[in-house]
C-alpha atoms as a PDB file:
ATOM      1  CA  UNK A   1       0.000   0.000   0.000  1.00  0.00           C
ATOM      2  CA  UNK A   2       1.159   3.808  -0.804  1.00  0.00           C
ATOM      3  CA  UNK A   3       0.317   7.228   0.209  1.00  0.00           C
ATOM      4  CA  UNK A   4       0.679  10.256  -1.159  1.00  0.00           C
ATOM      5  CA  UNK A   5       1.057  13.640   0.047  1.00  0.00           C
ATOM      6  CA  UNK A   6       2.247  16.928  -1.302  1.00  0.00           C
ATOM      7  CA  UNK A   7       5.857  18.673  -0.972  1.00  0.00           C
ATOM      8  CA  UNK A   8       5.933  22.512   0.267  1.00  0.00           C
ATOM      9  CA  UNK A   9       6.026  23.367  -3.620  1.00  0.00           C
ATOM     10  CA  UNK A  10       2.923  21.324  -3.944  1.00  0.00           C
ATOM     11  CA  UNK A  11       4.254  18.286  -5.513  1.00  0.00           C
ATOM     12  CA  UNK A  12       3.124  14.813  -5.083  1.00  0.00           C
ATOM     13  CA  UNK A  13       5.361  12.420  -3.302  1.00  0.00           C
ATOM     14  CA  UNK A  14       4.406   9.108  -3.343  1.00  0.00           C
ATOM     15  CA  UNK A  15       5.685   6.786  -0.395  1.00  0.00           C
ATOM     16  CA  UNK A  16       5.037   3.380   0.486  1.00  0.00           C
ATOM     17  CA  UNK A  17       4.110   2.038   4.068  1.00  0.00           C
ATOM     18  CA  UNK A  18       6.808   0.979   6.047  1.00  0.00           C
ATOM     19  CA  UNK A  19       5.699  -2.605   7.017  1.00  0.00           C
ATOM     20  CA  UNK A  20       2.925  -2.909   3.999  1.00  0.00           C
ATOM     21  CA  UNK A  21      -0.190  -2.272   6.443  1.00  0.00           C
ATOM     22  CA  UNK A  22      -2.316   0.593   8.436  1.00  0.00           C
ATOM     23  CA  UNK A  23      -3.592   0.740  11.381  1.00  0.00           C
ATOM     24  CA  UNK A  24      -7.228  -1.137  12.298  1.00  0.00           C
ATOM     25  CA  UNK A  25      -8.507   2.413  12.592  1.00  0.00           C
ATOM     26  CA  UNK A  26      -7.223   3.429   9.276  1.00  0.00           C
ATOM     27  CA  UNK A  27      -8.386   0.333   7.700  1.00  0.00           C
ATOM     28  CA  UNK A  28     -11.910   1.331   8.724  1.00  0.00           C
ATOM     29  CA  UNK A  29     -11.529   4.653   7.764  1.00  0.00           C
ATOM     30  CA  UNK A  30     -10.383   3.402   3.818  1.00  0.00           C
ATOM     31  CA  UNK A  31     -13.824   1.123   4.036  1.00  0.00           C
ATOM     32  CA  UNK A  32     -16.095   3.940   5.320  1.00  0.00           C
ATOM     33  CA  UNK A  33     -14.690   6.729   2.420  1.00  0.00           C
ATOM     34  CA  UNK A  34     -14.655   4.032  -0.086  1.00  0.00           C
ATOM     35  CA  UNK A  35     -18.607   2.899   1.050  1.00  0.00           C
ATOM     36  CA  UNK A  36     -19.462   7.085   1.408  1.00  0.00           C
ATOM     37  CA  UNK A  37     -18.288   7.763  -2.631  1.00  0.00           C
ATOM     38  CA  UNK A  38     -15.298   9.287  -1.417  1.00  0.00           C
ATOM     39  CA  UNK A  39     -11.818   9.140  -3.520  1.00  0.00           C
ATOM     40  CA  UNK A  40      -9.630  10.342  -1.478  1.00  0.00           C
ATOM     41  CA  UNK A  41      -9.113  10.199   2.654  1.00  0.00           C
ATOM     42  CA  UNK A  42      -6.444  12.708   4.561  1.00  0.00           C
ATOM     43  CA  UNK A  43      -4.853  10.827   7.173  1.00  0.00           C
ATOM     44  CA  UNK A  44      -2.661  13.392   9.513  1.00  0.00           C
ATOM     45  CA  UNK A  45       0.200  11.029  10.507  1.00  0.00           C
ATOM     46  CA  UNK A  46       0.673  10.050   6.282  1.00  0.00           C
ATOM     47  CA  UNK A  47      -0.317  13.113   5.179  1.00  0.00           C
ATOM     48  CA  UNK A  48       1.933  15.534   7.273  1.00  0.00           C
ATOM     49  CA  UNK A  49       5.463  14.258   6.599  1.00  0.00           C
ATOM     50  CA  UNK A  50       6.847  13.123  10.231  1.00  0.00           C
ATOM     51  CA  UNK A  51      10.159  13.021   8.682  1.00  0.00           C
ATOM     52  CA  UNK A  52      10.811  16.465   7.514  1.00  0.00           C
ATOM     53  CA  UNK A  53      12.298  19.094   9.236  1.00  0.00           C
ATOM     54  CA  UNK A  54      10.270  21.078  12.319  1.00  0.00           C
ATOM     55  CA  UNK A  55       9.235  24.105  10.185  1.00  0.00           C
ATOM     56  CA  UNK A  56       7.467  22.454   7.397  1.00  0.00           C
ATOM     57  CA  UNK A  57       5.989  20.391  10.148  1.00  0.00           C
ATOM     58  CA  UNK A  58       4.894  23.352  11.959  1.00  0.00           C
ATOM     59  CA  UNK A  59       3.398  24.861   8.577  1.00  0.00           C
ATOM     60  CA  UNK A  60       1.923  21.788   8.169  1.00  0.00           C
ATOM     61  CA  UNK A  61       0.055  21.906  11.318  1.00  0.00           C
ATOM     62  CA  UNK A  62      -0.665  25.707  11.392  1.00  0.00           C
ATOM     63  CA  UNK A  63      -3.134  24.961   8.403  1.00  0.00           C
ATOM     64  CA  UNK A  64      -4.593  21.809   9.666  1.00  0.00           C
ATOM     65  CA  UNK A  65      -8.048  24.189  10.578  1.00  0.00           C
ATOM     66  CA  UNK A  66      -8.138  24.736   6.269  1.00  0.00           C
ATOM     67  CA  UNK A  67      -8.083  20.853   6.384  1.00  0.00           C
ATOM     68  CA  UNK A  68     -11.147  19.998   8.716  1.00  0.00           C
ATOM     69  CA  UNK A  69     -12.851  23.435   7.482  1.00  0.00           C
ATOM     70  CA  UNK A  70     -12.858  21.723   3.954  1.00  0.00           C
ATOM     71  CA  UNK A  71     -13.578  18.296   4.674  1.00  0.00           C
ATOM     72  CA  UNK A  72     -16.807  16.803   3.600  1.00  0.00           C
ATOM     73  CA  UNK A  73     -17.031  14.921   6.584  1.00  0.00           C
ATOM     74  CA  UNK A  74     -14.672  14.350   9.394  1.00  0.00           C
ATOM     75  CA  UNK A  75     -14.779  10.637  10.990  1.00  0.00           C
ATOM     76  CA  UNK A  76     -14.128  10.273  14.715  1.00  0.00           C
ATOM     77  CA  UNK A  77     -13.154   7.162  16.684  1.00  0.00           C
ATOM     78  CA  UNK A  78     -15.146   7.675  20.022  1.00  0.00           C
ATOM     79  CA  UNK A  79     -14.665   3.817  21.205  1.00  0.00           C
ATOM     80  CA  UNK A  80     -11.305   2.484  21.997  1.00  0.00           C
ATOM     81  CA  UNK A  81      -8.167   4.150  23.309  1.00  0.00           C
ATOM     82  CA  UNK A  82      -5.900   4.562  20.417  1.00  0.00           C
ATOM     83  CA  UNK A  83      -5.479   3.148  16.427  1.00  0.00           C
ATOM     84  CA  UNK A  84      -5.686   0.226  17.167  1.00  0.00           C
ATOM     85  CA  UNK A  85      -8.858  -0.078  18.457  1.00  0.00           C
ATOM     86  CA  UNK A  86     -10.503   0.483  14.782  1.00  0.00           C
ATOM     87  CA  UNK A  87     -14.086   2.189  14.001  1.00  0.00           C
ATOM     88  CA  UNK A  88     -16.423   0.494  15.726  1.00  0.00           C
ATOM     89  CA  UNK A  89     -19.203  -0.543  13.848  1.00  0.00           C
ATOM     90  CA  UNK A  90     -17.675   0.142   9.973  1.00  0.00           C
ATOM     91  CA  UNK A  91     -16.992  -3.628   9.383  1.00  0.00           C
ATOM     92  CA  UNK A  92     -17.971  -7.158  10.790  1.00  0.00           C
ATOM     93  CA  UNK A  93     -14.540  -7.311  12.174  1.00  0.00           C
ATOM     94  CA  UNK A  94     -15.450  -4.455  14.694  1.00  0.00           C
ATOM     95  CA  UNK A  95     -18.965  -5.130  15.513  1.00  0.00           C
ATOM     96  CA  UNK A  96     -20.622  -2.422  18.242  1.00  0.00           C
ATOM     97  CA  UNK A  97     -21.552  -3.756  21.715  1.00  0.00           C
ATOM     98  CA  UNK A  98     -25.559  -4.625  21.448  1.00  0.00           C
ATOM     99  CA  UNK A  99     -27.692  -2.836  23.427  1.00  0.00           C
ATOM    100  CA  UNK A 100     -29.248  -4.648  25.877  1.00  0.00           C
ATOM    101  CA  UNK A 101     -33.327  -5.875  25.448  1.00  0.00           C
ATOM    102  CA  UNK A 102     -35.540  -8.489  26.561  1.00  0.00           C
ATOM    103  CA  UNK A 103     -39.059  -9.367  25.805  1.00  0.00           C
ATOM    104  CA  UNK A 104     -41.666  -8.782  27.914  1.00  0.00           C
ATOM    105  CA  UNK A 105     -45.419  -9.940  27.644  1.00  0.00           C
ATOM    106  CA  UNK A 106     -44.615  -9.581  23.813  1.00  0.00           C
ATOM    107  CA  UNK A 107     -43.543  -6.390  23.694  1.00  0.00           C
ATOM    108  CA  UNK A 108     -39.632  -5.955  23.060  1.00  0.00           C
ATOM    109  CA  UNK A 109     -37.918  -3.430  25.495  1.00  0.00           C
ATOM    110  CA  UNK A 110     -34.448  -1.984  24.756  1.00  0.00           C
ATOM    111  CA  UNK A 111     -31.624   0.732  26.296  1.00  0.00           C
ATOM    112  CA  UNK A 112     -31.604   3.996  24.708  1.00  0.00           C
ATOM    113  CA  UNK A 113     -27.346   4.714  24.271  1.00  0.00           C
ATOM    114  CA  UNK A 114     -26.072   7.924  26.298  1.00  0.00           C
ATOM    115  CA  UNK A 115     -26.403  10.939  24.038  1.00  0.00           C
ATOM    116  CA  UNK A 116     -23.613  11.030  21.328  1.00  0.00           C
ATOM    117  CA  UNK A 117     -21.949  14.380  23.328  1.00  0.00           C
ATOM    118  CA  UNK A 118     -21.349  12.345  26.640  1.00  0.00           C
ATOM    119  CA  UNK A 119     -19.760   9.786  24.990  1.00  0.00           C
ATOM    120  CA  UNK A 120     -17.519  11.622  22.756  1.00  0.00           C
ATOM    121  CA  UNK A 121     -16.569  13.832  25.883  1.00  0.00           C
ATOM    122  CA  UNK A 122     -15.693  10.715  27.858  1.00  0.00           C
ATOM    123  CA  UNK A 123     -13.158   8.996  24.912  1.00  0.00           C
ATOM    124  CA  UNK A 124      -9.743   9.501  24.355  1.00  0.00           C
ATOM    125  CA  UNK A 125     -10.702  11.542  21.133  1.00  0.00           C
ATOM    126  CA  UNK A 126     -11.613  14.176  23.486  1.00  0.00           C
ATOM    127  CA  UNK A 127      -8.180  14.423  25.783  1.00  0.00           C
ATOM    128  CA  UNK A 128      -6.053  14.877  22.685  1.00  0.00           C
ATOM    129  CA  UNK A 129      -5.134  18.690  21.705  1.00  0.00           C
ATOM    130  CA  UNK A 130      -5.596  18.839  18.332  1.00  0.00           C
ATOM    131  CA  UNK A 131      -8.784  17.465  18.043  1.00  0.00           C
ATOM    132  CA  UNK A 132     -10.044  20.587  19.389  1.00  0.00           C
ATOM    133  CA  UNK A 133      -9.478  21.942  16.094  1.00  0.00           C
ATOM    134  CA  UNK A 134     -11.531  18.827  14.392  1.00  0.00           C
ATOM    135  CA  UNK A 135     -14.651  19.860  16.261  1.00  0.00           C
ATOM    136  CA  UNK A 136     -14.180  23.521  15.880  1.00  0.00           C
ATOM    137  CA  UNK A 137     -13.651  23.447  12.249  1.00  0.00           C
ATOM    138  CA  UNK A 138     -15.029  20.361  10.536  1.00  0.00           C
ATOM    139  CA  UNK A 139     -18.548  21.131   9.612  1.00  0.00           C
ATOM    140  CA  UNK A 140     -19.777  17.345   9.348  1.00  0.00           C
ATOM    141  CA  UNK A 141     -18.578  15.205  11.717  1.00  0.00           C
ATOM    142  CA  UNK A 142     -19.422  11.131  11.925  1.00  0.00           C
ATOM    143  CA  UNK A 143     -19.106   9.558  15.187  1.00  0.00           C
ATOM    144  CA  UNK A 144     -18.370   5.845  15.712  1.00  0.00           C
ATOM    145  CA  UNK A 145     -19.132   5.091  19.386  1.00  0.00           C
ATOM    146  CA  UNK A 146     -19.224   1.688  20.967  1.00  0.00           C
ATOM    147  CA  UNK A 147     -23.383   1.864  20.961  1.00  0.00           C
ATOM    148  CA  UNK A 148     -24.057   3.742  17.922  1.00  0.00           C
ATOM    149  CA  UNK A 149     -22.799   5.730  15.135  1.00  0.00           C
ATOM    150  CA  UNK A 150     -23.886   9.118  14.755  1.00  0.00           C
ATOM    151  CA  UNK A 151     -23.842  12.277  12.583  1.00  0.00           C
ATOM    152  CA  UNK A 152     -23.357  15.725  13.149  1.00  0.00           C
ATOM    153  CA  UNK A 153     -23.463  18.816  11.624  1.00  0.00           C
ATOM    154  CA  UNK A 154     -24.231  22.545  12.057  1.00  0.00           C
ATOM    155  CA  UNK A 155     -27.716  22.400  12.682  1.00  0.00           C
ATOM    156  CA  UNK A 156     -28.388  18.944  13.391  1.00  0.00           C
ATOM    157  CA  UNK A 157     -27.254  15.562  15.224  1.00  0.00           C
ATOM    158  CA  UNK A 158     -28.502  12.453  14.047  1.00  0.00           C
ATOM    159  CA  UNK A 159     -28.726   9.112  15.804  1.00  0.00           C
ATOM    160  CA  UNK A 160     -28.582   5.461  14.194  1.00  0.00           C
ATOM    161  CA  UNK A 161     -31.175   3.787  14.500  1.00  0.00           C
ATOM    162  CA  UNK A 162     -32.175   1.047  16.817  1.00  0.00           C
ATOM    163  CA  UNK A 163     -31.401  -2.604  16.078  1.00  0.00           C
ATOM    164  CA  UNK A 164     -34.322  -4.402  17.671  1.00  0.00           C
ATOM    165  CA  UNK A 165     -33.371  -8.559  18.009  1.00  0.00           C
ATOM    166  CA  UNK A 166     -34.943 -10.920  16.049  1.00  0.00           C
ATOM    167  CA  UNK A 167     -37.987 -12.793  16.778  1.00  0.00           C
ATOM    168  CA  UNK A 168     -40.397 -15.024  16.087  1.00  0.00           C
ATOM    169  CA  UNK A 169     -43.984 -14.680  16.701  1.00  0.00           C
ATOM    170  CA  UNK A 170     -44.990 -18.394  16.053  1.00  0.00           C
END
Protein backbone atom coordinates (compact mmCIF):
# COMPACT_ATOMS: atom_id res chain seq x y z
CA UNK A 1 0.00 0.00 0.00
CA UNK A 2 1.16 3.81 -0.80
CA UNK A 3 0.32 7.23 0.21
CA UNK A 4 0.68 10.26 -1.16
CA UNK A 5 1.06 13.64 0.05
CA UNK A 6 2.25 16.93 -1.30
CA UNK A 7 5.86 18.67 -0.97
CA UNK A 8 5.93 22.51 0.27
CA UNK A 9 6.03 23.37 -3.62
CA UNK A 10 2.92 21.32 -3.94
CA UNK A 11 4.25 18.29 -5.51
CA UNK A 12 3.12 14.81 -5.08
CA UNK A 13 5.36 12.42 -3.30
CA UNK A 14 4.41 9.11 -3.34
CA UNK A 15 5.69 6.79 -0.39
CA UNK A 16 5.04 3.38 0.49
CA UNK A 17 4.11 2.04 4.07
CA UNK A 18 6.81 0.98 6.05
CA UNK A 19 5.70 -2.61 7.02
CA UNK A 20 2.93 -2.91 4.00
CA UNK A 21 -0.19 -2.27 6.44
CA UNK A 22 -2.32 0.59 8.44
CA UNK A 23 -3.59 0.74 11.38
CA UNK A 24 -7.23 -1.14 12.30
CA UNK A 25 -8.51 2.41 12.59
CA UNK A 26 -7.22 3.43 9.28
CA UNK A 27 -8.39 0.33 7.70
CA UNK A 28 -11.91 1.33 8.72
CA UNK A 29 -11.53 4.65 7.76
CA UNK A 30 -10.38 3.40 3.82
CA UNK A 31 -13.82 1.12 4.04
CA UNK A 32 -16.10 3.94 5.32
CA UNK A 33 -14.69 6.73 2.42
CA UNK A 34 -14.65 4.03 -0.09
CA UNK A 35 -18.61 2.90 1.05
CA UNK A 36 -19.46 7.09 1.41
CA UNK A 37 -18.29 7.76 -2.63
CA UNK A 38 -15.30 9.29 -1.42
CA UNK A 39 -11.82 9.14 -3.52
CA UNK A 40 -9.63 10.34 -1.48
CA UNK A 41 -9.11 10.20 2.65
CA UNK A 42 -6.44 12.71 4.56
CA UNK A 43 -4.85 10.83 7.17
CA UNK A 44 -2.66 13.39 9.51
CA UNK A 45 0.20 11.03 10.51
CA UNK A 46 0.67 10.05 6.28
CA UNK A 47 -0.32 13.11 5.18
CA UNK A 48 1.93 15.53 7.27
CA UNK A 49 5.46 14.26 6.60
CA UNK A 50 6.85 13.12 10.23
CA UNK A 51 10.16 13.02 8.68
CA UNK A 52 10.81 16.47 7.51
CA UNK A 53 12.30 19.09 9.24
CA UNK A 54 10.27 21.08 12.32
CA UNK A 55 9.24 24.10 10.18
CA UNK A 56 7.47 22.45 7.40
CA UNK A 57 5.99 20.39 10.15
CA UNK A 58 4.89 23.35 11.96
CA UNK A 59 3.40 24.86 8.58
CA UNK A 60 1.92 21.79 8.17
CA UNK A 61 0.06 21.91 11.32
CA UNK A 62 -0.67 25.71 11.39
CA UNK A 63 -3.13 24.96 8.40
CA UNK A 64 -4.59 21.81 9.67
CA UNK A 65 -8.05 24.19 10.58
CA UNK A 66 -8.14 24.74 6.27
CA UNK A 67 -8.08 20.85 6.38
CA UNK A 68 -11.15 20.00 8.72
CA UNK A 69 -12.85 23.44 7.48
CA UNK A 70 -12.86 21.72 3.95
CA UNK A 71 -13.58 18.30 4.67
CA UNK A 72 -16.81 16.80 3.60
CA UNK A 73 -17.03 14.92 6.58
CA UNK A 74 -14.67 14.35 9.39
CA UNK A 75 -14.78 10.64 10.99
CA UNK A 76 -14.13 10.27 14.71
CA UNK A 77 -13.15 7.16 16.68
CA UNK A 78 -15.15 7.68 20.02
CA UNK A 79 -14.67 3.82 21.20
CA UNK A 80 -11.31 2.48 22.00
CA UNK A 81 -8.17 4.15 23.31
CA UNK A 82 -5.90 4.56 20.42
CA UNK A 83 -5.48 3.15 16.43
CA UNK A 84 -5.69 0.23 17.17
CA UNK A 85 -8.86 -0.08 18.46
CA UNK A 86 -10.50 0.48 14.78
CA UNK A 87 -14.09 2.19 14.00
CA UNK A 88 -16.42 0.49 15.73
CA UNK A 89 -19.20 -0.54 13.85
CA UNK A 90 -17.68 0.14 9.97
CA UNK A 91 -16.99 -3.63 9.38
CA UNK A 92 -17.97 -7.16 10.79
CA UNK A 93 -14.54 -7.31 12.17
CA UNK A 94 -15.45 -4.46 14.69
CA UNK A 95 -18.96 -5.13 15.51
CA UNK A 96 -20.62 -2.42 18.24
CA UNK A 97 -21.55 -3.76 21.71
CA UNK A 98 -25.56 -4.63 21.45
CA UNK A 99 -27.69 -2.84 23.43
CA UNK A 100 -29.25 -4.65 25.88
CA UNK A 101 -33.33 -5.87 25.45
CA UNK A 102 -35.54 -8.49 26.56
CA UNK A 103 -39.06 -9.37 25.81
CA UNK A 104 -41.67 -8.78 27.91
CA UNK A 105 -45.42 -9.94 27.64
CA UNK A 106 -44.61 -9.58 23.81
CA UNK A 107 -43.54 -6.39 23.69
CA UNK A 108 -39.63 -5.95 23.06
CA UNK A 109 -37.92 -3.43 25.49
CA UNK A 110 -34.45 -1.98 24.76
CA UNK A 111 -31.62 0.73 26.30
CA UNK A 112 -31.60 4.00 24.71
CA UNK A 113 -27.35 4.71 24.27
CA UNK A 114 -26.07 7.92 26.30
CA UNK A 115 -26.40 10.94 24.04
CA UNK A 116 -23.61 11.03 21.33
CA UNK A 117 -21.95 14.38 23.33
CA UNK A 118 -21.35 12.34 26.64
CA UNK A 119 -19.76 9.79 24.99
CA UNK A 120 -17.52 11.62 22.76
CA UNK A 121 -16.57 13.83 25.88
CA UNK A 122 -15.69 10.72 27.86
CA UNK A 123 -13.16 9.00 24.91
CA UNK A 124 -9.74 9.50 24.36
CA UNK A 125 -10.70 11.54 21.13
CA UNK A 126 -11.61 14.18 23.49
CA UNK A 127 -8.18 14.42 25.78
CA UNK A 128 -6.05 14.88 22.68
CA UNK A 129 -5.13 18.69 21.70
CA UNK A 130 -5.60 18.84 18.33
CA UNK A 131 -8.78 17.46 18.04
CA UNK A 132 -10.04 20.59 19.39
CA UNK A 133 -9.48 21.94 16.09
CA UNK A 134 -11.53 18.83 14.39
CA UNK A 135 -14.65 19.86 16.26
CA UNK A 136 -14.18 23.52 15.88
CA UNK A 137 -13.65 23.45 12.25
CA UNK A 138 -15.03 20.36 10.54
CA UNK A 139 -18.55 21.13 9.61
CA UNK A 140 -19.78 17.34 9.35
CA UNK A 141 -18.58 15.20 11.72
CA UNK A 142 -19.42 11.13 11.93
CA UNK A 143 -19.11 9.56 15.19
CA UNK A 144 -18.37 5.85 15.71
CA UNK A 145 -19.13 5.09 19.39
CA UNK A 146 -19.22 1.69 20.97
CA UNK A 147 -23.38 1.86 20.96
CA UNK A 148 -24.06 3.74 17.92
CA UNK A 149 -22.80 5.73 15.14
CA UNK A 150 -23.89 9.12 14.76
CA UNK A 151 -23.84 12.28 12.58
CA UNK A 152 -23.36 15.73 13.15
CA UNK A 153 -23.46 18.82 11.62
CA UNK A 154 -24.23 22.54 12.06
CA UNK A 155 -27.72 22.40 12.68
CA UNK A 156 -28.39 18.94 13.39
CA UNK A 157 -27.25 15.56 15.22
CA UNK A 158 -28.50 12.45 14.05
CA UNK A 159 -28.73 9.11 15.80
CA UNK A 160 -28.58 5.46 14.19
CA UNK A 161 -31.18 3.79 14.50
CA UNK A 162 -32.18 1.05 16.82
CA UNK A 163 -31.40 -2.60 16.08
CA UNK A 164 -34.32 -4.40 17.67
CA UNK A 165 -33.37 -8.56 18.01
CA UNK A 166 -34.94 -10.92 16.05
CA UNK A 167 -37.99 -12.79 16.78
CA UNK A 168 -40.40 -15.02 16.09
CA UNK A 169 -43.98 -14.68 16.70
CA UNK A 170 -44.99 -18.39 16.05
Amino acid sequence: MEWIRRDENGHQILRPLADGGVEPVVEDSIHVALELGYQYLWVDRYCIDQSSDMAVKQQQLQSMHKVYANAHVTLVMVAGRDASSGLAGATRCRPRVAMPCARVKGHILTCIPPEPSEQTLSSAWAERGWTYQEGLFAHRRLFFSEREMSYECQSLVCREAIRLPRVSYG
